[in-house]
N, C-alpha and C. Protein backbone atom coordinates (compact mmCIF):
# COMPACT_ATOMS: atom_id res chain seq x y z
N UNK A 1 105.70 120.86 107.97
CA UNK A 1 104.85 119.99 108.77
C UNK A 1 103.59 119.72 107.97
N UNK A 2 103.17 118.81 107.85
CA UNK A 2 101.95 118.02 106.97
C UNK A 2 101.06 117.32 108.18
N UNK A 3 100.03 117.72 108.01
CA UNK A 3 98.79 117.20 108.67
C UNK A 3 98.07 115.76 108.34
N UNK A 4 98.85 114.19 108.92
CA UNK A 4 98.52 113.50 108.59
C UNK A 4 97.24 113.10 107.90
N UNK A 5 96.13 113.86 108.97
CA UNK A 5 94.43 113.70 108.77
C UNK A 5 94.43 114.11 106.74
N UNK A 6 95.07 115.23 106.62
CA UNK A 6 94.35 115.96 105.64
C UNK A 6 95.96 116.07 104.43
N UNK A 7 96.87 115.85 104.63
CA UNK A 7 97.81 116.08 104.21
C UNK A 7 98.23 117.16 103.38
N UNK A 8 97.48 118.06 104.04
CA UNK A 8 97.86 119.62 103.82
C UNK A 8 98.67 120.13 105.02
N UNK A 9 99.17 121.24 104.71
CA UNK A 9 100.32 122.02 105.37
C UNK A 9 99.28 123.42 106.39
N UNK A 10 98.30 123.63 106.19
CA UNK A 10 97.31 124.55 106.78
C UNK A 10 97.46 124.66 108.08
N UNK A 11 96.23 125.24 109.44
CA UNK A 11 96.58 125.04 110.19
C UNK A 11 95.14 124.59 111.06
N UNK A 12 94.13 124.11 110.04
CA UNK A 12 93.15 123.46 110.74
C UNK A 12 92.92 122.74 111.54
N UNK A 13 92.17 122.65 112.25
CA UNK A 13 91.84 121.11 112.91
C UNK A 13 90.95 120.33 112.64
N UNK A 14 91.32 119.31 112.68
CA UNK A 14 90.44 118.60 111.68
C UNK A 14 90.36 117.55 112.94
N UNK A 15 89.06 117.04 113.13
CA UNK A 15 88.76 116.30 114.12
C UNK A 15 88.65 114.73 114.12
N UNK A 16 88.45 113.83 115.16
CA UNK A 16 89.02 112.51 115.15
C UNK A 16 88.19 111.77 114.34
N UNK A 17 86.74 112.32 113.91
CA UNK A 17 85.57 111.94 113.08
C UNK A 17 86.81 111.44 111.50
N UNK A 18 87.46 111.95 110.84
CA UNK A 18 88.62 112.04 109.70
C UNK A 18 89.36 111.21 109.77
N UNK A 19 90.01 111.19 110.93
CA UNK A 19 90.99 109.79 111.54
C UNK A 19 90.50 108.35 110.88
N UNK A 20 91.11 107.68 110.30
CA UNK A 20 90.99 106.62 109.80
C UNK A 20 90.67 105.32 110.84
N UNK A 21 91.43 105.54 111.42
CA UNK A 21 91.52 104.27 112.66
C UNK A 21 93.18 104.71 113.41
N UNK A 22 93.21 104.38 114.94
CA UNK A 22 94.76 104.19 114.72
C UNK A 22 95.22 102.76 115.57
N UNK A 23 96.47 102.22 115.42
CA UNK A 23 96.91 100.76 115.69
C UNK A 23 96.83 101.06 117.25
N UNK A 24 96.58 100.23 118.05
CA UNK A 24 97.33 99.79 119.45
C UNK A 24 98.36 99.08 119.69
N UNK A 25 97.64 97.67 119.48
CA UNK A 25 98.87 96.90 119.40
C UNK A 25 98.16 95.25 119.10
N UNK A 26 98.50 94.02 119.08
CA UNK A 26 98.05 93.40 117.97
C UNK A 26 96.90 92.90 119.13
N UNK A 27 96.87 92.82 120.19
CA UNK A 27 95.13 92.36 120.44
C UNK A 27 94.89 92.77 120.17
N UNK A 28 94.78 94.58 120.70
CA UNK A 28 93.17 95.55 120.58
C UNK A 28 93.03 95.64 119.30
N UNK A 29 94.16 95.75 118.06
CA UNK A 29 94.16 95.93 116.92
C UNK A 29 93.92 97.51 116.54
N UNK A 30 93.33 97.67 115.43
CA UNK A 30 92.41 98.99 115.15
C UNK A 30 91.22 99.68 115.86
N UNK A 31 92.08 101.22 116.50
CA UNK A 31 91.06 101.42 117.42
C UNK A 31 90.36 102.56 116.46
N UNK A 32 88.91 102.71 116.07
CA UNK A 32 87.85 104.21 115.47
C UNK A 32 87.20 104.62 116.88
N UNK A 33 87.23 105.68 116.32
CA UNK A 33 87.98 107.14 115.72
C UNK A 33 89.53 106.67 116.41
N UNK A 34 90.11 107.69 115.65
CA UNK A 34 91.65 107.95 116.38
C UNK A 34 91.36 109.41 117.08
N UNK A 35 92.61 110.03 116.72
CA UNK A 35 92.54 111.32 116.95
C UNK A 35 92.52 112.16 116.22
N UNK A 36 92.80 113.54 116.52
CA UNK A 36 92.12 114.85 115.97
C UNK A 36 93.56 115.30 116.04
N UNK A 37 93.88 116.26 115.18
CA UNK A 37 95.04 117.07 114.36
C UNK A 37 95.24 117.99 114.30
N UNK A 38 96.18 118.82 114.72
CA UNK A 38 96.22 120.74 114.08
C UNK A 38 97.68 120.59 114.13
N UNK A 39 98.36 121.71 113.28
CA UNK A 39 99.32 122.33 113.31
C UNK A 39 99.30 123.59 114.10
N UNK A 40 100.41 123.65 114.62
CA UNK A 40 99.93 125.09 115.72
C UNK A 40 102.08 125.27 115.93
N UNK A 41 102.64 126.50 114.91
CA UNK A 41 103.73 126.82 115.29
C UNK A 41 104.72 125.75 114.73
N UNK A 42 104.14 124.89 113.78
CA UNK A 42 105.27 124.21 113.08
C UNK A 42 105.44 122.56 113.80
N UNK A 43 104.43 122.51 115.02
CA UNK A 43 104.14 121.38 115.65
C UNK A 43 103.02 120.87 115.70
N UNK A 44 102.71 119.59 115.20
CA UNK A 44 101.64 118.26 115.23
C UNK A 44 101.07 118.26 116.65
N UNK A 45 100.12 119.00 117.01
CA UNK A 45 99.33 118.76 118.45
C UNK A 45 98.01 117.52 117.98
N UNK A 46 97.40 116.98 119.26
CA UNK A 46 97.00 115.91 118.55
C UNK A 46 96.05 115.68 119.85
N UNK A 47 94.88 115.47 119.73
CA UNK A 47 93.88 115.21 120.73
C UNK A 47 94.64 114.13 121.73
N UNK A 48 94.41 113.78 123.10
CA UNK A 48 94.97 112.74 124.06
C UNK A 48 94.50 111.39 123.63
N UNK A 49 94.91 110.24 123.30
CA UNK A 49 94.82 109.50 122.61
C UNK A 49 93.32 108.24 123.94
N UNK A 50 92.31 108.28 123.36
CA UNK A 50 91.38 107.82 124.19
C UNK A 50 91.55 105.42 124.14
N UNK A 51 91.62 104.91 124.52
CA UNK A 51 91.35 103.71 124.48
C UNK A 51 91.49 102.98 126.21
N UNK A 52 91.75 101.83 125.76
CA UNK A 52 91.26 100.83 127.43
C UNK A 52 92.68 101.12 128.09
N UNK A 53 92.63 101.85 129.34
CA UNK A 53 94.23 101.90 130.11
C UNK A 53 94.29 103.33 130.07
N UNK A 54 93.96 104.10 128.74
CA UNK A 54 94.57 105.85 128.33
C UNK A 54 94.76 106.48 129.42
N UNK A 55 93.32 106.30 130.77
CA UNK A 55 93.76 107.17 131.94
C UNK A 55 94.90 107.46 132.32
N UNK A 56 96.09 105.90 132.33
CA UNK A 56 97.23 105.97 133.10
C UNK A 56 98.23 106.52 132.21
N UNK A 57 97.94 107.31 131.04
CA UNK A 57 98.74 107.89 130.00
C UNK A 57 98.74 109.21 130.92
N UNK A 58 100.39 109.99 131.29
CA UNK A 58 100.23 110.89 131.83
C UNK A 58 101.07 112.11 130.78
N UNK A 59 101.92 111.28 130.22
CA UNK A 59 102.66 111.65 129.15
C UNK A 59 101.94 112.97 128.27
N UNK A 60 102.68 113.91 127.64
CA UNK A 60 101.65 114.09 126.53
C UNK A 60 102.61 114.74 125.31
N UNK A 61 103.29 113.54 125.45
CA UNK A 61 104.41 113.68 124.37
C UNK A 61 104.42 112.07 123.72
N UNK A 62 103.21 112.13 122.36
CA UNK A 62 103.09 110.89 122.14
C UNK A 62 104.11 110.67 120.87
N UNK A 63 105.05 110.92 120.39
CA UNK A 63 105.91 110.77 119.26
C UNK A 63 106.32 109.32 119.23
N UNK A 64 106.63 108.43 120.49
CA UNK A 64 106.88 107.31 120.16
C UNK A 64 105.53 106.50 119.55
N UNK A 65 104.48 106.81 119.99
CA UNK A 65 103.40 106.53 118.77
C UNK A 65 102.67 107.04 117.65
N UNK A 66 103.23 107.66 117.30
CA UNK A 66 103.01 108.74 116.20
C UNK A 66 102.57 108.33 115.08
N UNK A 67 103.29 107.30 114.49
CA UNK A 67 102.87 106.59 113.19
C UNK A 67 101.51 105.53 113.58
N UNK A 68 101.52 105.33 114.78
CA UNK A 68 100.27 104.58 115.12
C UNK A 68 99.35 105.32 115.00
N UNK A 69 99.08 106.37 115.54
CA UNK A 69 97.66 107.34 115.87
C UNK A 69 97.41 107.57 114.89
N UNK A 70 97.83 107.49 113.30
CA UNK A 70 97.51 107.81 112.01
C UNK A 70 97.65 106.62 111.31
N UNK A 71 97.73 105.48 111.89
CA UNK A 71 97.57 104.32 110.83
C UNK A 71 97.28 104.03 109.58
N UNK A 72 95.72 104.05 109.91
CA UNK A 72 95.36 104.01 108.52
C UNK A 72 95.08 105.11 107.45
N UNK A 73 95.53 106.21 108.16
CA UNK A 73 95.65 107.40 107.03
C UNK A 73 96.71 107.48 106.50
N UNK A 74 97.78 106.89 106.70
CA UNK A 74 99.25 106.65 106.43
C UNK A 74 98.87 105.53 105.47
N UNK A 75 98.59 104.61 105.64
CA UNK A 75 98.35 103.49 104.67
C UNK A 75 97.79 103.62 103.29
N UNK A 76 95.76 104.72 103.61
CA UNK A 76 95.40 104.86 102.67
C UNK A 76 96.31 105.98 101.91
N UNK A 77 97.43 106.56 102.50
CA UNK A 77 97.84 107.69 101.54
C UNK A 77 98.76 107.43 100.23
N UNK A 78 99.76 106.16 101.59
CA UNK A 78 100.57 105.22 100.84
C UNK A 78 99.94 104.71 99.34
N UNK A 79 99.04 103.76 99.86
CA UNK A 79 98.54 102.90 98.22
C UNK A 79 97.84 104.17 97.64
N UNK A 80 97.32 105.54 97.82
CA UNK A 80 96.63 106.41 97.07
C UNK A 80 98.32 106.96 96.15
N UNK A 81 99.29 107.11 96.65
CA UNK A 81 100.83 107.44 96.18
C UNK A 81 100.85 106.69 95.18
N UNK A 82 100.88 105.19 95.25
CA UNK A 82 101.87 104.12 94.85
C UNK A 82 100.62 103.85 93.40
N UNK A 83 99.75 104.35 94.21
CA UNK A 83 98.27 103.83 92.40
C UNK A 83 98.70 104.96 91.39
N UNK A 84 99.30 106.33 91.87
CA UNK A 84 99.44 107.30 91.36
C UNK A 84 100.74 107.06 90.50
N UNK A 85 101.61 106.88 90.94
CA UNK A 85 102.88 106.48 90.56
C UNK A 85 102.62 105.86 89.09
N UNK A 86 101.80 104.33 89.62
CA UNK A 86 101.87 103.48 88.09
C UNK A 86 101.14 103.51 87.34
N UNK A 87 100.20 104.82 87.43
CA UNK A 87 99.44 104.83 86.37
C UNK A 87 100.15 106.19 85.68
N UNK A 88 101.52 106.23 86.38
CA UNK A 88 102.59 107.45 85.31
C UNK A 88 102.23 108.62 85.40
């Protein structure tokens, strides 16, 4: 398990201040802060995801948005990979 925020394997928490941004959906766009991160037992726990509506989130099994709540830390990790790659 890898800690999107920090992409270490540890078991910190690293708070939503780190969070890059995460997607909603194409109005709201990019929502700052996202959320906050720990590993705890081999599972991604993850602060309750705050924006316009969240109240009626009762769920707290957010995996179908998962790659959203880390957007742009996924992105910057991506092109930080792919610069790495071609410079060999």
């Amino acid at each position: 398990m890898t800690n999107p925020l920090t992409w270490r394997t540890d078991t910190t928490y690293v708070p939503a201040s780190e969070n890059l941004g995460m997607f909603l959906n194409k109005k709201e766009g990019i929502k700052k802060p996202g959320v906050g991160a720990q590993i705890h037992k081999n599972l991604l726990w993850v602060d309750k995801p705050k924006f316009k509506g969240s109240i009626l989130l009762f769920s707290s099994n957010y995996h179908r948005g998962d790659f959203n709540l880390f957007y742009l830390n996924v992105r910057s990790n991506f092109r930080q990979r792919v610069g790495a790659y071609w410079r060999g």
